[in-house]
C-alpha atoms as a PDB file:
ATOM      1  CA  UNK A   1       0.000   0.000   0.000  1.00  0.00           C
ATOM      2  CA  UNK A   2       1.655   3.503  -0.706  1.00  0.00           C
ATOM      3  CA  UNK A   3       1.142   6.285   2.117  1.00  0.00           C
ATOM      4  CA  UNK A   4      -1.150   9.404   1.156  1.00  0.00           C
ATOM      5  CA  UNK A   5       0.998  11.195   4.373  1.00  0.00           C
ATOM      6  CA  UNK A   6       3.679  10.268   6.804  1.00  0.00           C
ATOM      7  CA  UNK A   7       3.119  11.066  10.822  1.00  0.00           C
ATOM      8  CA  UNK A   8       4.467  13.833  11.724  1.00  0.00           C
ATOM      9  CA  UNK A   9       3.497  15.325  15.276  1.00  0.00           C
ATOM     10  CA  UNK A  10       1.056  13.803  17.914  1.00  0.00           C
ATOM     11  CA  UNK A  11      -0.523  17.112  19.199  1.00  0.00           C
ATOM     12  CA  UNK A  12      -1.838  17.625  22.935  1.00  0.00           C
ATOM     13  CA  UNK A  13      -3.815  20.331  24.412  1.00  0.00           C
ATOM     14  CA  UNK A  14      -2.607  21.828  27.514  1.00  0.00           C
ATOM     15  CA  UNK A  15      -2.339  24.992  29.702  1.00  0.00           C
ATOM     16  CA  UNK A  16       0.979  24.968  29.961  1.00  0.00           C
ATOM     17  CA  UNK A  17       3.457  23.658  27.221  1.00  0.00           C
ATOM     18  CA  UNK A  18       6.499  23.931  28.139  1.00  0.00           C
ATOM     19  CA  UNK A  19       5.706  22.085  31.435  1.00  0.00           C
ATOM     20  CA  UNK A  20       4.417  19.079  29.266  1.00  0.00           C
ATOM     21  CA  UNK A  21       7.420  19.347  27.055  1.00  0.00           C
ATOM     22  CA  UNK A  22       9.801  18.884  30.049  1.00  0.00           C
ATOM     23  CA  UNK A  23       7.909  16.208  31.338  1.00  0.00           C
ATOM     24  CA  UNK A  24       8.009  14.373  28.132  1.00  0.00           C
ATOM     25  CA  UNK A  25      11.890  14.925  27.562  1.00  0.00           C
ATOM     26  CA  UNK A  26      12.529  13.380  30.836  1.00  0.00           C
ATOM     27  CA  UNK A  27      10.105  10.334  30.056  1.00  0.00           C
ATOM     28  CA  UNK A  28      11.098   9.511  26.315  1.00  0.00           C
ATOM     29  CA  UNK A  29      15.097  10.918  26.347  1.00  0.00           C
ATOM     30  CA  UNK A  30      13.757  12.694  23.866  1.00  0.00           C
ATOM     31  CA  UNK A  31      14.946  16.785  23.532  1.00  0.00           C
ATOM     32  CA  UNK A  32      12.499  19.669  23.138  1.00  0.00           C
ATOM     33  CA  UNK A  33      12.723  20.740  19.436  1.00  0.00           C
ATOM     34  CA  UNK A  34      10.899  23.567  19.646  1.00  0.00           C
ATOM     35  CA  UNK A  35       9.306  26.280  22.592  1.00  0.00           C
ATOM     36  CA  UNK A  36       7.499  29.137  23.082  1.00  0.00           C
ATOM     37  CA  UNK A  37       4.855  30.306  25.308  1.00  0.00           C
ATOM     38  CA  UNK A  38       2.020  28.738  23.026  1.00  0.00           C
ATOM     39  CA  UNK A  39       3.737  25.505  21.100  1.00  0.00           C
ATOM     40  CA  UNK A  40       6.515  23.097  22.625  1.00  0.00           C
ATOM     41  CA  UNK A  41       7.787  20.350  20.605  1.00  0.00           C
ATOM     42  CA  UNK A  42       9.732  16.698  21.608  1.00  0.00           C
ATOM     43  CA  UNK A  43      11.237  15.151  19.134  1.00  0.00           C
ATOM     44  CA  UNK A  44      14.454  12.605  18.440  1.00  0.00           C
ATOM     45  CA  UNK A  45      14.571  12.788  14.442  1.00  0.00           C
ATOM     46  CA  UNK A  46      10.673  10.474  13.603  1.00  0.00           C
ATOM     47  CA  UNK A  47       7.537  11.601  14.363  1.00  0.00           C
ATOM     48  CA  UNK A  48       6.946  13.923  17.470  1.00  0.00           C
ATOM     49  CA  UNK A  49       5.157  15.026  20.135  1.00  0.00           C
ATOM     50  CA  UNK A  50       4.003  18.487  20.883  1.00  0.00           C
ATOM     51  CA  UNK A  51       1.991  20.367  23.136  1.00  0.00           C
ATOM     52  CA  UNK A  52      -0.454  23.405  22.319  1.00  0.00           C
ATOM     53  CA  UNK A  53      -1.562  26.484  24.803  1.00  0.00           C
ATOM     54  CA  UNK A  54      -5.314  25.883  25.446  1.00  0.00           C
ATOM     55  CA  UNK A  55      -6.527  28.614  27.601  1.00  0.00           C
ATOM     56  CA  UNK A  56      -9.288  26.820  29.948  1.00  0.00           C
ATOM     57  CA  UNK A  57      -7.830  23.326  29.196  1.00  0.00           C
ATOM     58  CA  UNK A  58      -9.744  20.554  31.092  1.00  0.00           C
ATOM     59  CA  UNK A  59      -8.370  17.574  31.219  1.00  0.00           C
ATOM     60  CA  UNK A  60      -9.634  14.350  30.414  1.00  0.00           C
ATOM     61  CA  UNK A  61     -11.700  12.483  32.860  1.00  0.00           C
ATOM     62  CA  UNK A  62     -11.092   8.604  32.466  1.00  0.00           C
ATOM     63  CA  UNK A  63     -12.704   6.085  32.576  1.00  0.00           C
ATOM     64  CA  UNK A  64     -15.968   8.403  31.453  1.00  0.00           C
ATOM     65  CA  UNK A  65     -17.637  10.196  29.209  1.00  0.00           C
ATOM     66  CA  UNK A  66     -18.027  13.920  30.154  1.00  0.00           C
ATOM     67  CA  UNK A  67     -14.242  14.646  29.401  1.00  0.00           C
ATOM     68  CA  UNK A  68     -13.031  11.773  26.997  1.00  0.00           C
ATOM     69  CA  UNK A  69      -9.396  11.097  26.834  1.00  0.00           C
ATOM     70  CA  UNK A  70      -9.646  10.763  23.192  1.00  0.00           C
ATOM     71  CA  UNK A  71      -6.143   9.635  22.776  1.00  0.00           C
ATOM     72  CA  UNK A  72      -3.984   8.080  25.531  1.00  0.00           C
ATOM     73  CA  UNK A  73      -0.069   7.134  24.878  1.00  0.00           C
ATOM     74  CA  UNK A  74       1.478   3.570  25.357  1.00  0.00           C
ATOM     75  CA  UNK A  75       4.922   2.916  26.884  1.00  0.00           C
ATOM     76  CA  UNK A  76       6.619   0.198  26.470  1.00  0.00           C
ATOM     77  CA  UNK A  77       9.072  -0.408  29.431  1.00  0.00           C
ATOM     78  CA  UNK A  78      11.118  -3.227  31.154  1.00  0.00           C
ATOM     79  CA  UNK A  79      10.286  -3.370  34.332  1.00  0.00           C
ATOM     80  CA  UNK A  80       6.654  -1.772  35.490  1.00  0.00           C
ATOM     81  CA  UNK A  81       7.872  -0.848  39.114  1.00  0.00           C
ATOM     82  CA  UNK A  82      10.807   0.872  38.534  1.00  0.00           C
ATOM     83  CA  UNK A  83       9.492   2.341  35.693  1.00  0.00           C
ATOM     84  CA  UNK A  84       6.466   3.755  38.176  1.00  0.00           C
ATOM     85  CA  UNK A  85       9.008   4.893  40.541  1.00  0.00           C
ATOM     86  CA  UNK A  86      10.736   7.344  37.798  1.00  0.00           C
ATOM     87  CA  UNK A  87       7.608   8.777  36.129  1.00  0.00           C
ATOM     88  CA  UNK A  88       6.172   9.721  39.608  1.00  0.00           C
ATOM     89  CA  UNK A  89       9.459  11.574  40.107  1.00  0.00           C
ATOM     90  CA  UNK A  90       8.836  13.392  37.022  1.00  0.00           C
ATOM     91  CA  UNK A  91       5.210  15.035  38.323  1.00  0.00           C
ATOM     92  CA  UNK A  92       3.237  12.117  37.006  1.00  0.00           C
ATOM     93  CA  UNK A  93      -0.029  11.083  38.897  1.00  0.00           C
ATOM     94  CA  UNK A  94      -0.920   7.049  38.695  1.00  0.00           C
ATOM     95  CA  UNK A  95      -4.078   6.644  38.704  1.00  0.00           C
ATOM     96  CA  UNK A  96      -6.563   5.326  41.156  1.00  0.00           C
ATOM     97  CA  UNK A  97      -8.009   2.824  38.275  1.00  0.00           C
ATOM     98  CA  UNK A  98      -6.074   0.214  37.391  1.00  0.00           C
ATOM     99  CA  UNK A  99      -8.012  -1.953  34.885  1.00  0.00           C
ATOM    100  CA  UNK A 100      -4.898  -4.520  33.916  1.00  0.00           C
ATOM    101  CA  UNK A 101      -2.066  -6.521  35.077  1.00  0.00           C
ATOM    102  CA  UNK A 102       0.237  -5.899  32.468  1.00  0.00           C
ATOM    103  CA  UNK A 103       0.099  -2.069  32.320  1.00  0.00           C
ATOM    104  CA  UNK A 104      -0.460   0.945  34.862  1.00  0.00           C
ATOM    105  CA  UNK A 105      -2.110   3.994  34.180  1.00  0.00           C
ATOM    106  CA  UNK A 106      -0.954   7.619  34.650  1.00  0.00           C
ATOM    107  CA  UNK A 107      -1.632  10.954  34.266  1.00  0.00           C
ATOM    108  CA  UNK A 108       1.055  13.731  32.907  1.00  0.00           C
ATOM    109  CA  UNK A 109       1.288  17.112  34.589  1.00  0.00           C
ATOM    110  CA  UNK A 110      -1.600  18.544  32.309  1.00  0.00           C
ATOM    111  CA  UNK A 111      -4.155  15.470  33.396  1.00  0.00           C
ATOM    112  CA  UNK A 112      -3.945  13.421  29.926  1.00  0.00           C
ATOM    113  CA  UNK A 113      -3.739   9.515  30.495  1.00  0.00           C
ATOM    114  CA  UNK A 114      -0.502   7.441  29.508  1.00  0.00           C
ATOM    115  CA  UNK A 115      -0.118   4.149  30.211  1.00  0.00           C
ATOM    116  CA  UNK A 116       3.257   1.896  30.540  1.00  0.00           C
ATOM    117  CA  UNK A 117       3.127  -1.304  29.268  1.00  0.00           C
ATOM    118  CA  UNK A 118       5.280  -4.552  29.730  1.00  0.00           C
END
């Protein structure tokens, strides 16, 4: 099959984009690419993550309906509790619903969902 368009940015609404950039760097080991006070950017050379200024952002509320989530992120690590241990250092909240066994779920420092996965 030949590609109409090739991924280039996964884009997330947030008040604050340069805090979700930072958070993001330190997750992934990924640096920010580009910053200013409305549009931060990770990125390490493939597609990218970046983070918007949305005045009145609300976050997600998960599992539910009134805020959907509409798009959560999945991390692949090596070992779930150490893994926990770092993320949490980084301002990440884990979640009080755990619906699996072979993945936790988190929220970043703007309240969108992200799960790490073994």
């Amino acid at each position: 099959m030949t590609a109409i368009a090739r991924m280039r940015s996964t884009v997330l609404d947030c008040p604050d984009p340069m805090t979700l950039a930072g958070f993001y760097s330190k997750l992934l080991g990924w640096p920010i690419t580009e910053a200013d006070d409305e549009w931060a950017v990770v990125g390490a050379g493939g597609p990218n993550l970046a983070f918007q200024r949305v005045e009145g952002h609300r976050p997600p509320i998960w599992p539910g309906a009134e805020h959907p989530q509409q798009l959560h992120i999945d991390l692949d690590v090596d070992d779930l509790d150490k893994a926990e241990a770092e993320v949490l250092a980084l301002g990440a909240v884990k979640h009080d619903y755990q619906p699996g066994n072979d993945f936790r779920v988190f929220l970043d420092p703007a309240g969108h969902p992200f799960c790490l996965c073994v």
